[in-house]
Protein backbone atom coordinates (compact mmCIF):
# COMPACT_ATOMS: atom_id res chain seq x y z
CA UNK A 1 -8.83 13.51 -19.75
CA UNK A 2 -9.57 13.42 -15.86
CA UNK A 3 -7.26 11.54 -13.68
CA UNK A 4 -7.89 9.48 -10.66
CA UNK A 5 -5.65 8.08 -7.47
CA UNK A 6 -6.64 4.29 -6.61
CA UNK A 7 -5.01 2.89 -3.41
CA UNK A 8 -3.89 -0.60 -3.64
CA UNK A 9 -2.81 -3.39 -1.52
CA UNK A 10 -0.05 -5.13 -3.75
CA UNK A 11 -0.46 -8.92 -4.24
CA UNK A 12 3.11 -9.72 -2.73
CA UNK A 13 1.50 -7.91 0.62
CA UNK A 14 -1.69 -10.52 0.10
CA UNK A 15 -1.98 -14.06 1.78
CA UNK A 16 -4.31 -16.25 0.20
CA UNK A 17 -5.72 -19.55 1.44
CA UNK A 18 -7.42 -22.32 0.34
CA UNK A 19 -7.01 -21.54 -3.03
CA UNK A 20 -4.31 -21.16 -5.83
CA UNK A 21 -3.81 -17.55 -5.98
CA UNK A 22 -5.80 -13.78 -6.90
CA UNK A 23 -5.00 -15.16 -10.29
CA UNK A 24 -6.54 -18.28 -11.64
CA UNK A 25 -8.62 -19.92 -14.83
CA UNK A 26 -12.08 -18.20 -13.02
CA UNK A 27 -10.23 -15.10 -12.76
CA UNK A 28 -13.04 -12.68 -14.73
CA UNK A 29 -15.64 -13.12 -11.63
CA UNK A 30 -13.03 -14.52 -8.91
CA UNK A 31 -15.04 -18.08 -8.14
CA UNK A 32 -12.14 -19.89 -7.43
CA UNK A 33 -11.93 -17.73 -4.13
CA UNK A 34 -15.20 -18.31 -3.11
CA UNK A 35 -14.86 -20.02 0.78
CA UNK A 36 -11.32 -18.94 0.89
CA UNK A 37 -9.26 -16.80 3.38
CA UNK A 38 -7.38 -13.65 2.31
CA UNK A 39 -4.96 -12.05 4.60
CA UNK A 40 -3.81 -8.46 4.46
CA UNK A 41 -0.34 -8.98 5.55
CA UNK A 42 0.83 -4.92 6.39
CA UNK A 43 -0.36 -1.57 5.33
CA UNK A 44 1.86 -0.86 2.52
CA UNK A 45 -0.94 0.82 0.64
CA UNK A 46 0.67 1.86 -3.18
CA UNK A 47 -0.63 4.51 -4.50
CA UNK A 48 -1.64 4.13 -8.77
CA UNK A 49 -3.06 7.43 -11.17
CA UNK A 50 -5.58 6.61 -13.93
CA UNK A 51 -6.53 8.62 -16.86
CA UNK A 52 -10.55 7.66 -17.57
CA UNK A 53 -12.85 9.30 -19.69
CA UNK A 54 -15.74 8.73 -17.15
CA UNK A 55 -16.19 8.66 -13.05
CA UNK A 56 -15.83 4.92 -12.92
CA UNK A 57 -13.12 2.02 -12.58
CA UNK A 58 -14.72 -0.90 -14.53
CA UNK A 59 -13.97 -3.68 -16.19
CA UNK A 60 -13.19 -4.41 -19.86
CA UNK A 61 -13.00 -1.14 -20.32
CA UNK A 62 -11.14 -1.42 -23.34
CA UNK A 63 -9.82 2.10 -24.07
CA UNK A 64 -10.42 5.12 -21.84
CA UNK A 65 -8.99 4.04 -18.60
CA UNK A 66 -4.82 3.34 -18.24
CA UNK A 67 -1.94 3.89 -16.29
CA UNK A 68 -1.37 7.85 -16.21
CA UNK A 69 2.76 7.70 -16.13
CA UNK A 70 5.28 4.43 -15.88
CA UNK A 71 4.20 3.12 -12.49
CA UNK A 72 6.34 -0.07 -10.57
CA UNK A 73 3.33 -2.61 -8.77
CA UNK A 74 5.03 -5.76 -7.05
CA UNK A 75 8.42 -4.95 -8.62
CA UNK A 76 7.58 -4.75 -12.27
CA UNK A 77 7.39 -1.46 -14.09
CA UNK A 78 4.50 -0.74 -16.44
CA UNK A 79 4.57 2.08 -19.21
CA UNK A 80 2.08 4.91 -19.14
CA UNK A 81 -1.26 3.75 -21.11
CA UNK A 82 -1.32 0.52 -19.95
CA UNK A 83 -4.55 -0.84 -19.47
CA UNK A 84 -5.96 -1.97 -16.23
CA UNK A 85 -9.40 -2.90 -14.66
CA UNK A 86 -11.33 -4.02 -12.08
CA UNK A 87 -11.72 -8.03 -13.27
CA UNK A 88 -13.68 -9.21 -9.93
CA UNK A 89 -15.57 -8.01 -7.52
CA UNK A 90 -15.41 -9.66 -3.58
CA UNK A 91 -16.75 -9.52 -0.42
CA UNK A 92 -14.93 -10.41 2.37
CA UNK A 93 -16.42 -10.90 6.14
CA UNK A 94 -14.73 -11.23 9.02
CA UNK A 95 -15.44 -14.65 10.40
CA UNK A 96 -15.42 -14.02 14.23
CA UNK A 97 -18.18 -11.03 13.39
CA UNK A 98 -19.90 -11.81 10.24
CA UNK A 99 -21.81 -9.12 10.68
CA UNK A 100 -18.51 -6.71 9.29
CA UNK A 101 -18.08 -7.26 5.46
CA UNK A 102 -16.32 -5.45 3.32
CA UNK A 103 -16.43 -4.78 -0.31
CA UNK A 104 -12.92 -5.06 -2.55
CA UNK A 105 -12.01 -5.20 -6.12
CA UNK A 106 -9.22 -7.23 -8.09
CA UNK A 107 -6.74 -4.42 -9.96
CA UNK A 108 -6.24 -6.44 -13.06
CA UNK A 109 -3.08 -4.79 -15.55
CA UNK A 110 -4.24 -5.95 -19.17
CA UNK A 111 -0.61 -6.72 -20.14
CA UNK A 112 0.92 -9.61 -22.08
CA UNK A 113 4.00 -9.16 -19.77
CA UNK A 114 4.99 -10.42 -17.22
CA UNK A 115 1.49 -12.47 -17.85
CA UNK A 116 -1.58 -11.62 -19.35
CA UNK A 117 -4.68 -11.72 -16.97
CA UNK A 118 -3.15 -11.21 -13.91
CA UNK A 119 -4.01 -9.83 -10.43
CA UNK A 120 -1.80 -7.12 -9.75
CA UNK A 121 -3.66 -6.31 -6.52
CA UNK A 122 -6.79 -5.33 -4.27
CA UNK A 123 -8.43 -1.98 -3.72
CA UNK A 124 -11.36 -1.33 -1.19
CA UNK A 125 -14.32 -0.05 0.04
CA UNK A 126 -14.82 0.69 3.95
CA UNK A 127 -17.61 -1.41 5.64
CA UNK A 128 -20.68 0.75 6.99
CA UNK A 129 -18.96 2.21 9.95
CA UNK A 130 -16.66 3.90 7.92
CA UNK A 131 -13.26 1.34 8.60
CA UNK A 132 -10.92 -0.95 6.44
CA UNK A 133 -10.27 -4.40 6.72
CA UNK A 134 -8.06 -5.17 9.89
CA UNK A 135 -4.08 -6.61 8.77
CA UNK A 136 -2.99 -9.94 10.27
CA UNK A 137 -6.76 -11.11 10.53
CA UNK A 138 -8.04 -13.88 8.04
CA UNK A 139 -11.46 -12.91 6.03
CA UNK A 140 -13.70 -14.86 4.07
CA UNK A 141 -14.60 -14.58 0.71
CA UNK A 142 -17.99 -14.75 1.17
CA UNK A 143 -19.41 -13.77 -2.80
CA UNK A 144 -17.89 -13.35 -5.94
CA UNK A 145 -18.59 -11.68 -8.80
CA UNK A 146 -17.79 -10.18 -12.49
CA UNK A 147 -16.04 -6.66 -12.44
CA UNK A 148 -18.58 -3.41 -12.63
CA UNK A 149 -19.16 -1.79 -16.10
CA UNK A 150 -21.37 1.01 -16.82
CA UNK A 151 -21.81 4.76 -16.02
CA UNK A 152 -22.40 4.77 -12.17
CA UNK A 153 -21.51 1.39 -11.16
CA UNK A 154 -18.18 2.03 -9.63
CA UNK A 155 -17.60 5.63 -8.84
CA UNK A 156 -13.84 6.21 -7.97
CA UNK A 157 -14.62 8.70 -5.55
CA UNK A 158 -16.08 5.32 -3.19
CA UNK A 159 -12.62 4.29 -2.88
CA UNK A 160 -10.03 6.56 -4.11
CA UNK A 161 -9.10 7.66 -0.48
CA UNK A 162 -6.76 4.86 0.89
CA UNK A 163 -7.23 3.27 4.26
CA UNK A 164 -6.94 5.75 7.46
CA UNK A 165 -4.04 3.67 8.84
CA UNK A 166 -2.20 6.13 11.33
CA UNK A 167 0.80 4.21 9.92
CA UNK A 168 -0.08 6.02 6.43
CA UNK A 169 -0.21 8.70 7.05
CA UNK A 170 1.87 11.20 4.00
CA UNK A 171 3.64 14.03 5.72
CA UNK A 172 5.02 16.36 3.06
CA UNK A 173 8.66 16.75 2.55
CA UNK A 174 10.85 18.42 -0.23
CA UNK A 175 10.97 14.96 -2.07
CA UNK A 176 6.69 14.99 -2.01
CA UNK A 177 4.47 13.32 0.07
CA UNK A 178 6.48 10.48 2.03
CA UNK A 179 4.61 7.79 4.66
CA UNK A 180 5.43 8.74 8.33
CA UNK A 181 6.80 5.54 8.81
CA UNK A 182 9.57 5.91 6.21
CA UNK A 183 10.83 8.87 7.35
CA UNK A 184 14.31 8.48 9.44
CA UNK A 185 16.16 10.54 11.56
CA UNK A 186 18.10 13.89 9.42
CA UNK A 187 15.46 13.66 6.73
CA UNK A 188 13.87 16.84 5.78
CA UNK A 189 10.55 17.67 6.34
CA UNK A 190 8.64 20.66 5.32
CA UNK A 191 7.71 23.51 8.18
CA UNK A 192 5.27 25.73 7.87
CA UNK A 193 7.54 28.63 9.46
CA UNK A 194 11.24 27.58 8.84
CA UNK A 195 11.07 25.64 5.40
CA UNK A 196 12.78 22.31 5.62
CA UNK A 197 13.75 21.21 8.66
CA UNK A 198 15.90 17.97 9.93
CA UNK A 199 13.95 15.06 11.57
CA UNK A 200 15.29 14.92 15.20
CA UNK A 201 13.86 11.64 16.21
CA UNK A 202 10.55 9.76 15.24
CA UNK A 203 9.38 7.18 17.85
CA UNK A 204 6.06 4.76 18.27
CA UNK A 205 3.55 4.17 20.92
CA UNK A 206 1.43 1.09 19.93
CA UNK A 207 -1.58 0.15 21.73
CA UNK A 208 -3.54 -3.00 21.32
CA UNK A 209 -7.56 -3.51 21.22
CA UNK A 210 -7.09 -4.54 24.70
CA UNK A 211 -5.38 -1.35 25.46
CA UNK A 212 -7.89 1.05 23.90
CA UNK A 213 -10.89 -0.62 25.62
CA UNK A 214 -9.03 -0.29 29.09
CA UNK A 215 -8.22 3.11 27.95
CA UNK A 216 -10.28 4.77 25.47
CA UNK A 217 -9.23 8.12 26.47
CA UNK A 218 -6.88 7.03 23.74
CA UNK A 219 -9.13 5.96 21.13
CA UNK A 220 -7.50 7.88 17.42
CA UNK A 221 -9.82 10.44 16.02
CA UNK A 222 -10.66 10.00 12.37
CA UNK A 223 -10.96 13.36 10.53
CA UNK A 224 -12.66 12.33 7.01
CA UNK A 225 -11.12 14.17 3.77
CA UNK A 226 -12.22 17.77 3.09
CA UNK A 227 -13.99 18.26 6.66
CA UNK A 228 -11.57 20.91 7.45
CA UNK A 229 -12.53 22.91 3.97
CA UNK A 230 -10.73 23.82 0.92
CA UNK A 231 -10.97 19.84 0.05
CA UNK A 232 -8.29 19.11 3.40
CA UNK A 233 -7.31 16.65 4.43
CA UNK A 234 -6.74 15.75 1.01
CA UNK A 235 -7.16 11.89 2.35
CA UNK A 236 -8.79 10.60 5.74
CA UNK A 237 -6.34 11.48 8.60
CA UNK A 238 -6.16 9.60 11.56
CA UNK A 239 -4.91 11.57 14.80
CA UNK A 240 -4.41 10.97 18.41
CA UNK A 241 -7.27 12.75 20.28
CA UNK A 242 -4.91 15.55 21.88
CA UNK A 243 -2.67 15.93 18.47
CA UNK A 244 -3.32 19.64 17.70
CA UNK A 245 -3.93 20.76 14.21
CA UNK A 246 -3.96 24.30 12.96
CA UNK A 247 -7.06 26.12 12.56
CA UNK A 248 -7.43 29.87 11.46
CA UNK A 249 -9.98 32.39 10.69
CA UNK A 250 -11.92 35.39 11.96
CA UNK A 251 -13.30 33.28 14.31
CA UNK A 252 -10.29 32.00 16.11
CA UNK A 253 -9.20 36.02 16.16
CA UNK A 254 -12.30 36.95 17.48
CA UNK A 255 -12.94 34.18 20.65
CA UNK A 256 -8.80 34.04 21.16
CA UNK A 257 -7.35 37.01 19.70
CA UNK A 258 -4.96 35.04 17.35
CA UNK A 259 -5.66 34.49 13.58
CA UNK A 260 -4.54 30.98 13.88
CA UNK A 261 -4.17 28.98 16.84
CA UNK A 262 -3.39 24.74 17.36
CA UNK A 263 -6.44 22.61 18.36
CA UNK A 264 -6.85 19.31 19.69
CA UNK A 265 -8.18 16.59 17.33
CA UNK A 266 -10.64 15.57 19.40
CA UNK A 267 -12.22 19.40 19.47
CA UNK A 268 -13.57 18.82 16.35
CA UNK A 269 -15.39 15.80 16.88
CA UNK A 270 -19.39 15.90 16.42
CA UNK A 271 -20.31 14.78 13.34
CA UNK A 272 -19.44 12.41 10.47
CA UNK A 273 -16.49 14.59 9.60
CA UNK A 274 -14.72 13.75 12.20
CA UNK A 275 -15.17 10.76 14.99
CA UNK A 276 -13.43 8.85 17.58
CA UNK A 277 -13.28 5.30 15.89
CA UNK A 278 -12.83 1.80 17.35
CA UNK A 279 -9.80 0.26 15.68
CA UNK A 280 -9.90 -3.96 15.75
CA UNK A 281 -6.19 -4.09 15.32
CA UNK A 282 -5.18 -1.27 17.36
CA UNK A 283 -3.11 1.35 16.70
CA UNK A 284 0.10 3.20 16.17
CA UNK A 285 0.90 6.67 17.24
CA UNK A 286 3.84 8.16 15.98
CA UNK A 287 5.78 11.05 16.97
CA UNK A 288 7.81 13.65 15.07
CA UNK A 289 10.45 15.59 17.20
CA UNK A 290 12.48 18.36 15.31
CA UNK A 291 14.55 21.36 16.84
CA UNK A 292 11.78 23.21 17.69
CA UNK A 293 8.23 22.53 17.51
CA UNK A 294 6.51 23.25 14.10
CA UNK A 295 3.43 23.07 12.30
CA UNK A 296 3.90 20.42 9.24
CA UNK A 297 1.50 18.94 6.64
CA UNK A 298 0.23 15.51 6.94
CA UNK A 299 -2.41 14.70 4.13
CA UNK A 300 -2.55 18.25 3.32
CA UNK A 301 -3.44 19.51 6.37
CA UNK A 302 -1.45 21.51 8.82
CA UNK A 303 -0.58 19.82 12.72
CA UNK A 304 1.74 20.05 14.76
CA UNK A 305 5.03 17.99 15.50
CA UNK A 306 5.69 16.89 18.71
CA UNK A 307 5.66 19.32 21.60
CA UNK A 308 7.91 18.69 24.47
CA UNK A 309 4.94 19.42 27.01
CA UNK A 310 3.46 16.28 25.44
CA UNK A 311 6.40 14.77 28.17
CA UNK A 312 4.84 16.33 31.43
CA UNK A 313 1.73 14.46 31.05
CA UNK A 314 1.30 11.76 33.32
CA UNK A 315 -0.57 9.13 30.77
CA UNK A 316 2.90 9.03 29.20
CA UNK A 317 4.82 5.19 29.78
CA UNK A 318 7.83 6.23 31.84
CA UNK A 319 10.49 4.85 29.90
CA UNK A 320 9.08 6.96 26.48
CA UNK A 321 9.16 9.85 28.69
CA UNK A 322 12.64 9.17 29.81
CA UNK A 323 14.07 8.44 26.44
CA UNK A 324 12.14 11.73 24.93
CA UNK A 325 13.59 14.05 27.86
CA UNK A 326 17.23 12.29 26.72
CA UNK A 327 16.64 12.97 23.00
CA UNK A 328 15.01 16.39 23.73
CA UNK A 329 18.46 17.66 25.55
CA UNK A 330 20.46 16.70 23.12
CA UNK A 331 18.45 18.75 20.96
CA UNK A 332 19.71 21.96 22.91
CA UNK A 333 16.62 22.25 24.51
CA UNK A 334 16.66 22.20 28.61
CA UNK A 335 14.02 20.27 29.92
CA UNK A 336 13.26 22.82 32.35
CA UNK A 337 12.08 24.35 29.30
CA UNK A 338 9.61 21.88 28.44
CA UNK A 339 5.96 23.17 27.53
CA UNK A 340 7.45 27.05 26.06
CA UNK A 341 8.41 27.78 22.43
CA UNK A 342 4.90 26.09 21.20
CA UNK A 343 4.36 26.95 17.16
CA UNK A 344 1.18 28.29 17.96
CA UNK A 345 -1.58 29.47 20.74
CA UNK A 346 -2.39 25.91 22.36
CA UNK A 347 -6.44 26.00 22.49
CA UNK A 348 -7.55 23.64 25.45
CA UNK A 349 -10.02 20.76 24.48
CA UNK A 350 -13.10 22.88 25.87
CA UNK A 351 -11.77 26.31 24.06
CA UNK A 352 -11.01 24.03 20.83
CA UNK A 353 -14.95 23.34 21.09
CA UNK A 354 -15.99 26.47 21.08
CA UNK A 355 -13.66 27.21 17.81
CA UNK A 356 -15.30 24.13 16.49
């Protein structure tokens, strides 16, 4: 029986007001929520595999579609073949521009314990320009509605990819796939050239709305799953626009002589598959400094850690420059040496274009 991956927001990462709770006595089409505000309090998307017999998550569907493997949502641990649907259906708009309205679904566990009919959760759909609700921001429920059921009427593939939060971005390590945000200084992380390799330092740059509009040089590029082929990245990946990633084939030999060679994000933007996007809530970049610079996975796909050459740029706030040159040294690296020992041939936006 096929398997699929639903992203979740947990309920215990949910805000809810002016009404009870997700759960409630109108729980099988969500009416008690109708005029209400929900608040997505962080990103800590949870990831949840279903065995199905079909292509849909629906509701009361009373045998084919369980928990594939013991899975722990909002602290409580459910055994494999547990049942679980989508009870309600909910549209939520963003009250200071109603014209952005997104689509989300209750995760309902069909288990007598801890409670039967609960709301474990909330799983989406992105709103027409491709983006997921913004965290911190209050939205309305503005319609309610009984779960899908039926061949076609909830296709997992609409929302099996979980929001393109830089901040969720999995980077593969020799534990599996970890978020980027978990990771820690002397945790190992898979290379591409040296196997695992110890986490030198992982820092932040967070810029607001206010700081992309004033700057949107720095707008993220959104690189939607399976535009680089072979079905990568296996999940939407959200870059900055100069974060390289590592593209190969007889047509990188033939324009640069090198069968694989590093190329800025924003190189490959020019269609659907990958875009600049406007983020409402900002964003966070984060940076991953090893030993030497490598090429790592991050949803599948290969990038590049940091580079110190990313220092010598003069966009760069001062004081992260000054406490990356520190952390560099002590790395064994001179900074004198900054901008040499690159992974890979460093394709310039314009030559990544031409690759593109």
């Amino acid at each position: 029986m096929p398997f699929y991956t639903v992203w979740m927001l947990e309920k215990l990462n949910i805000t809810v007001t002016g009404a009870g709770d997700l759960d409630g006595n109108t729980q099988g089409d969500g009416s008690h929520l109708l005029g209400a505000s929900i608040t997505l309090d962080n990103d800590s998307w949870k990831q949840t595999s279903i065995q199905d017999n079909d292509p849909d998550f629906e509701d009361n569907d009373s045998t084919q579609q369980w928990l594939d493997g013991a899975q722990t949502i909002n602290g409580v641990t459910y055994a494999s073949g547990t049942r679980v649907e989508a009870e309600y259906r909910l549209v939520l708009r963003d009250p200071a521009d109603p014209t952005r309205e997104w689509i989300v679904y209750a995760y309902n566990i069909n288990n007598s314990s801890p409670a039967y009919a609960t709301i474990e959760g909330l799983v989406f759909l992105p709103d027409a320009d491709g983006n997921f609700p913004p965290i911190g921001t209050p939205l309305t429920v503005a319609d309610t509605s009984e779960g899908p059921f039926g061949l076609g009427s909830n296709p997992y593939l609409n929302f099996e990819n979980p929001p393109c939060f830089t901040l969720g971005t999995l980077i593969d390590t020799p534990a599996g796939p970890r978020r980027i945000e978990t990771l820690v200084p002397g945790d190992l992380v898979l290379t591409r050239d040296h196997g695992p390799q110890p986490l030198r330092w992982i820092g932040k740059t967070r810029l607001t709305a206010a700081d992309l509009r004033a700057a949107p040089h720095h707008r993220p590029v959104r690189i939607s799953a399976g535009a680089l082929g072979d079905g990568l990245p296996l999940r939407p990946l959200t870059l900055s626009p100069q974060h390289r990633l590592l593209i190969s084939g007889w047509r990188a030999e033939l324009l640069f002589g090198e069968v694989e060679v590093l190329v800025p994000a924003l190189a490959l933007v020019g269609d659907r598959a990958a875009r600049v996007t406007d983020l409402p809530e900002g964003v966070v970049y984060l940076h991953l400094l090893f030993d030497h610079h490598e090429v790592i996975s991050a949803e599948g796909a290969e990038v590049e850690s940091l580079l110190p050459d990313w220092l010598t740029r003069e966009d760069i706030p001062p004081a992260l420059r000054a406490e990356l040159i520190d952390l560099v040294a002590n790395t064994g690296h001179e900074t004198e040496q900054l901008g040499k020992g690159a992974a890979r041939s460093c394709l310039t936006l314009r030559e990544g274009r031409l690759l593109a």
